[in-house]
Protein backbone atom coordinates (compact mmCIF):
# COMPACT_ATOMS: atom_id res chain seq x y z
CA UNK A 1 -15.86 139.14 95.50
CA UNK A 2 -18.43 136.33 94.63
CA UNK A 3 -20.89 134.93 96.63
CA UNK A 4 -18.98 131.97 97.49
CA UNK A 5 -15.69 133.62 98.42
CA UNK A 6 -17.60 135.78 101.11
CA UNK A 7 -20.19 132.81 102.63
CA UNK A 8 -16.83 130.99 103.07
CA UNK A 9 -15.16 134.66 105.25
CA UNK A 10 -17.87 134.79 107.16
CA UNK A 11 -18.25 131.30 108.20
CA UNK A 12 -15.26 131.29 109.08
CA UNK A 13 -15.37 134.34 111.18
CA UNK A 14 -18.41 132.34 112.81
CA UNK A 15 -15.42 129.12 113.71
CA UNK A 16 -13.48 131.48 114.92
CA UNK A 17 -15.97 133.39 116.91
CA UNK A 18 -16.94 130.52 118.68
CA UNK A 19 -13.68 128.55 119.07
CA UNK A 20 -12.74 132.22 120.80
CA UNK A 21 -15.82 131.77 122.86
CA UNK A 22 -14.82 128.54 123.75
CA UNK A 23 -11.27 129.14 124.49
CA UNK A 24 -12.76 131.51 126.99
CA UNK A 25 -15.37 129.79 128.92
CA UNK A 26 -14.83 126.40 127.45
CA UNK A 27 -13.78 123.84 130.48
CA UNK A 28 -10.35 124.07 131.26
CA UNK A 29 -10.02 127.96 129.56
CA UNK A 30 -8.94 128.50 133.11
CA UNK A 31 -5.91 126.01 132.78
CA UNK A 32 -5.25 127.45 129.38
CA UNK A 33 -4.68 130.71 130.58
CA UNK A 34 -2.19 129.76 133.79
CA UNK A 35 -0.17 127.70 131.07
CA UNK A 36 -0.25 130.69 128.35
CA UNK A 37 1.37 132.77 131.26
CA UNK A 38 3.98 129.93 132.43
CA UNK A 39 4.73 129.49 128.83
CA UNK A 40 5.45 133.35 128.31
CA UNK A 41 7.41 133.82 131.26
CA UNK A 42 9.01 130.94 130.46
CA UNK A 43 10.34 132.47 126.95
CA UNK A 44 11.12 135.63 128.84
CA UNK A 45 13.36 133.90 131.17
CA UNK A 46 14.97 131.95 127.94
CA UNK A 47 15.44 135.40 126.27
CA UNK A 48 16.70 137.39 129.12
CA UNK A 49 19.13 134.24 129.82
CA UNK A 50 20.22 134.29 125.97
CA UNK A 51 21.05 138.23 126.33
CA UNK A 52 23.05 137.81 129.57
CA UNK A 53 24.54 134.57 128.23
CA UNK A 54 25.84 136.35 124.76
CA UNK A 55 27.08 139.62 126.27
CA UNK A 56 29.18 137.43 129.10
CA UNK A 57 30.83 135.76 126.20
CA UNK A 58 31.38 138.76 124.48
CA UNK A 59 32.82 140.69 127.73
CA UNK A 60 34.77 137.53 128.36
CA UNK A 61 36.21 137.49 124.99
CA UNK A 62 37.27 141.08 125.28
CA UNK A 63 39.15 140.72 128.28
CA UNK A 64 40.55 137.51 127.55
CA UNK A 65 42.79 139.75 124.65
């Protein structure tokens, strides 16, 4: 590995060090962080709902024969 190849790794290790730190403490990290958690239990919901939606169809389709 040259010296160019790992100046440019660890600068950006440094970016994303302090875009981390940012995230973090940064103002409105705590905003961030309520709407990382809506949007998670948001996809949870979507999945779970996918799941119950698919085997319904599938039960329903069974029956229906």
């Amino acid at each position: 590995m040259s010296i160019k190849e790992k100046t440019i790794q660890k600068l950006e290790s440094k970016i994303e060090d302090i875009e981390g730190y940012i995230e973090e403490k940064g103002i409105g990290s705590s905003q961030l962080s309520r709407v990382n958690k809506f949007q998670r239990d948001i996809n949870l919901g979507l999945v779970i709902g996918s799941l119950i939606g698919v085997a319904g169809i599938t039960t329903w389709l069974m029956i229906r024969d």
